[in-house]
Protein backbone atom coordinates (compact mmCIF):
# COMPACT_ATOMS: atom_id res chain seq x y z
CA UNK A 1 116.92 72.15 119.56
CA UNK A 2 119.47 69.49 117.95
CA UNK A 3 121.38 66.83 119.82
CA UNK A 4 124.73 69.42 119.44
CA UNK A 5 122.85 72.20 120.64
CA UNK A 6 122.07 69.97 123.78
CA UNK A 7 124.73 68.63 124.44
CA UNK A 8 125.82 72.60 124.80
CA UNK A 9 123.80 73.32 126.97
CA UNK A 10 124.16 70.74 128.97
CA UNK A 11 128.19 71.20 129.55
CA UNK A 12 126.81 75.08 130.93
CA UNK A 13 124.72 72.93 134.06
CA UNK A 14 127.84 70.66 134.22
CA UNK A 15 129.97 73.29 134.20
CA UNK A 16 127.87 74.89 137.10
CA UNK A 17 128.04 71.19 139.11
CA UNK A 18 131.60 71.39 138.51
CA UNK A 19 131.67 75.17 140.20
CA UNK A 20 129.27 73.79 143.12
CA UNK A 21 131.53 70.62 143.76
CA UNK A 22 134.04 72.33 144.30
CA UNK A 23 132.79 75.11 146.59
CA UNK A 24 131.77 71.85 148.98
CA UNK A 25 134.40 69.98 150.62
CA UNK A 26 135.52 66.95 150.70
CA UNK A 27 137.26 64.37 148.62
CA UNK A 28 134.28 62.81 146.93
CA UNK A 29 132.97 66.07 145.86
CA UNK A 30 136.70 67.17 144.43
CA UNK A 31 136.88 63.74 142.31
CA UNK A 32 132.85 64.04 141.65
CA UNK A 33 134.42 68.01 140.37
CA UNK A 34 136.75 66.08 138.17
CA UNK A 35 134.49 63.80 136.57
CA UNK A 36 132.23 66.21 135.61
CA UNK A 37 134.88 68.30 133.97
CA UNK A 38 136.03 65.37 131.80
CA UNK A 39 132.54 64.63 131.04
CA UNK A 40 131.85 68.76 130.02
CA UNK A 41 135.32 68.48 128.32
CA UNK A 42 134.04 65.19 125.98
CA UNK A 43 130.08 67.11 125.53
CA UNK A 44 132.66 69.77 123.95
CA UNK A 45 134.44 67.95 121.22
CA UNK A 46 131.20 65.42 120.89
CA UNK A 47 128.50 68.45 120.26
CA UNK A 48 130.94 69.68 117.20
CA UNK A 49 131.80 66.29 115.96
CA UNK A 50 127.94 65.84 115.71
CA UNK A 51 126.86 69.34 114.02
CA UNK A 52 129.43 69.12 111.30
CA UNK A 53 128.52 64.87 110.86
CA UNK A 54 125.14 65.78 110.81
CA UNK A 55 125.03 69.21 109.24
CA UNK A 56 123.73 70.83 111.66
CA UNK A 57 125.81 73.74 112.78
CA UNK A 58 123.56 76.48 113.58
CA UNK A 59 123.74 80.05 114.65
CA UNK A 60 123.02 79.08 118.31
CA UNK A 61 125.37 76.42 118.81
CA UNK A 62 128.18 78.88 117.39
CA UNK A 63 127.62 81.48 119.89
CA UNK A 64 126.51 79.36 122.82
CA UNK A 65 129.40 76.76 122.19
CA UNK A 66 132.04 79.05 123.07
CA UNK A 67 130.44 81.06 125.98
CA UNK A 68 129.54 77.46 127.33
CA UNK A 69 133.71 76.87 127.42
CA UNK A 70 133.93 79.70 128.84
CA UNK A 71 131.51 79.27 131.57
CA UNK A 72 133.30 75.98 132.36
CA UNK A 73 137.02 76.76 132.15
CA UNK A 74 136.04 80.63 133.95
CA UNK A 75 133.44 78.83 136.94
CA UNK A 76 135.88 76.33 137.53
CA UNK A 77 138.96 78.00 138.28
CA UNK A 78 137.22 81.05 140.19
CA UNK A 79 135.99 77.90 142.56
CA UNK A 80 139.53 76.63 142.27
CA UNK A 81 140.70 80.02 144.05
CA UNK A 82 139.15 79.31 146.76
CA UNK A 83 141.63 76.64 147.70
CA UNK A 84 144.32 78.27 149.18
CA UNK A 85 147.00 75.88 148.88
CA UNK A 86 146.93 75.64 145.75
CA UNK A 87 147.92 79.49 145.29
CA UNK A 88 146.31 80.19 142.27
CA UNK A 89 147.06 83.93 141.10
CA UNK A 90 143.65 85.76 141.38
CA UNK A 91 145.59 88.29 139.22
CA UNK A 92 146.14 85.85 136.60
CA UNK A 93 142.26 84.45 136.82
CA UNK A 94 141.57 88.10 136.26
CA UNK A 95 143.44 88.73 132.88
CA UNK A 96 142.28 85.44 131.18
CA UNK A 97 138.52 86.81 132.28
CA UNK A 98 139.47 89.98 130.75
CA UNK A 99 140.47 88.33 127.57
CA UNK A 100 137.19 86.74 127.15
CA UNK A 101 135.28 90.03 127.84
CA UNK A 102 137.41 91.96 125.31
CA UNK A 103 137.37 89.53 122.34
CA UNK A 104 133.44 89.28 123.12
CA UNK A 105 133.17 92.95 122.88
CA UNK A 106 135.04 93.08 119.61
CA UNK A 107 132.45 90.51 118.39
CA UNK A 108 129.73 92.43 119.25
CA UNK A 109 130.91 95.73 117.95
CA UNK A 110 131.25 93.63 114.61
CA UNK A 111 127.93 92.49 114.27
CA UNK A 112 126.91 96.16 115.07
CA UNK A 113 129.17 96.56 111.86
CA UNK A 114 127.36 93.91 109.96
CA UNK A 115 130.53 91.62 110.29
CA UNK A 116 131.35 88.64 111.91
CA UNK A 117 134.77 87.88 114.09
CA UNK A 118 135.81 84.31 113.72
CA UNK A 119 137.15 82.23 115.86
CA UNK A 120 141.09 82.23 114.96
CA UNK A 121 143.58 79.37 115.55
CA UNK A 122 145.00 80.80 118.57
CA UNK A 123 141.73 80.95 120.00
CA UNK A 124 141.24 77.82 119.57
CA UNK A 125 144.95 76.51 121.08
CA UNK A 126 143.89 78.76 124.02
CA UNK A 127 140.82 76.72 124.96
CA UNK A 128 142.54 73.60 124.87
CA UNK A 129 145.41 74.86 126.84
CA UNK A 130 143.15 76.09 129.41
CA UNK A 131 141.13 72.87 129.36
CA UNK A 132 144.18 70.66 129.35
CA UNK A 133 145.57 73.07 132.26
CA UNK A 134 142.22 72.98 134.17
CA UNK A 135 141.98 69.68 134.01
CA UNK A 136 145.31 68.72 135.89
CA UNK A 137 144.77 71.25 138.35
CA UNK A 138 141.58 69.35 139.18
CA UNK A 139 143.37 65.91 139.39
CA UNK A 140 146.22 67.82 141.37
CA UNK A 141 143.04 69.10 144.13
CA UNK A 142 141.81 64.75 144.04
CA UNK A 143 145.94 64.00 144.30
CA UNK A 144 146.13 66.46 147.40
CA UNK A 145 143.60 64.99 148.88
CA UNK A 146 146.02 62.08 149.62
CA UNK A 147 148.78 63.48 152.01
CA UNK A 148 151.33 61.79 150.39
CA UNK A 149 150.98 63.50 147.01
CA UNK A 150 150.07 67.31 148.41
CA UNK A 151 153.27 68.40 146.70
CA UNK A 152 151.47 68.58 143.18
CA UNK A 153 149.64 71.50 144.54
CA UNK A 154 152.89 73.40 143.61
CA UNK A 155 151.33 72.94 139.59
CA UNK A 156 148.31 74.92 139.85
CA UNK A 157 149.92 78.12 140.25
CA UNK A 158 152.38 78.26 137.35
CA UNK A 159 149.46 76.27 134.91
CA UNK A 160 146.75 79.40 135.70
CA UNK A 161 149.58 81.70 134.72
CA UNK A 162 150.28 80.00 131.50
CA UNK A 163 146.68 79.80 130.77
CA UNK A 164 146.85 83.72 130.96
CA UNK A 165 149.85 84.27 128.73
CA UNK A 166 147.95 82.16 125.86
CA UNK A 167 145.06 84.20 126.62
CA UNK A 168 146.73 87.46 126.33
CA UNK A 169 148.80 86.11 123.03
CA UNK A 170 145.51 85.10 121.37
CA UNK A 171 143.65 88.58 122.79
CA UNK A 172 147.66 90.11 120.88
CA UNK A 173 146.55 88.19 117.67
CA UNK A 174 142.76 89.11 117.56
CA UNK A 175 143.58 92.64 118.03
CA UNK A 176 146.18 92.21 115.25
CA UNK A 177 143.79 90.84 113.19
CA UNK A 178 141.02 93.30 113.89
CA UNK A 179 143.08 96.80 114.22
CA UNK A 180 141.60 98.32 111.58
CA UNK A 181 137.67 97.61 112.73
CA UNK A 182 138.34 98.77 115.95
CA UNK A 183 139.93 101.67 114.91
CA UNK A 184 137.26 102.38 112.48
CA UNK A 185 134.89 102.80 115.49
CA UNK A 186 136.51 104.78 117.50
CA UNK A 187 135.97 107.80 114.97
């Protein structure tokens, strides 16, 4: 397995730290939570830096990069639900899972097609939206932990939902894009 490959598969256990920091209270483990996600966030862009530098993109790395993301951006803010005052929309957790179900599905009924779906631009904002989104919401859950600053909990709510209308408007452009394959196998 190649450095990028690891480097994958090592942002999945971080992203599962991340989940189990968060499940535990406390203030240490919330700012431990955040560290880890930064860390996860910089194996990300560092594991595709290195497989295009070194040549080494492989089939692997482009199928377990993205579910990795996934895994990370999805574990974290189903733990993040479970902090009430930070009224993040279950609802809204739900659609951007959704997204990530259907577009997999549509992959997978390519390759039953002998065809491949790539990953399209909007895909690719979405992640970092969701990442950049993520990412304050865990800083807002280290912030709150300081009464003085448990206003910014009044972020996470409206940052989950605009992680789900970029999900939805990528899921819009995929299934723009791909019409015609799905369509074909319905019949």
């Amino acid at each position: 397995m190649n450095l990028a490959n690891q480097l994958t598969m090592l942002r999945v256990v971080l992203a599962a730290a991340v989940f189990a920091a968060l499940v535990a209270e406390g203030p240490a483990w919330h700012a431990l939570a955040l560290g880890m996600f930064i860390a996860a966030t910089i194996t990300d862009w560092l594991d595709g830096w290195l497989a295009r530098k070194m040549n080494r993109i492989s089939s692997f790395g482009k199928i377990a990069d993205p579910i990795a993301d996934k895994i990370l951006v999805l574990g974290t803010l189903l733990a993040l639900t479970r902090h009430r005052e930070l009224a993040i929309p279950v609802w809204a957790v739900f659609l951007i899972l959704m997204r990530e179900l259907l577009i997999g599905g549509m992959r997978m009924l390519a390759a039953a097609q002998g065809k491949s779906v790539a990953a399209e631009r909007s895909g690719k904002i979405k992640t970092v939206v969701q990442t950049v989104a993520v990412m304050i919401i865990l800083a807002v859950v280290v912030l709150r932990d300081h009464a003085w600053l448990a206003w910014t909990a009044r972020v996470a709510a409206p940052l989950t939902v605009l992680c789900a209308g970029v999900a939805l408007s990528s899921l819009w452009s995929y299934y723009r894009q791909y019409r015609l394959m799905l369509e074909k196998s319905w019949s």
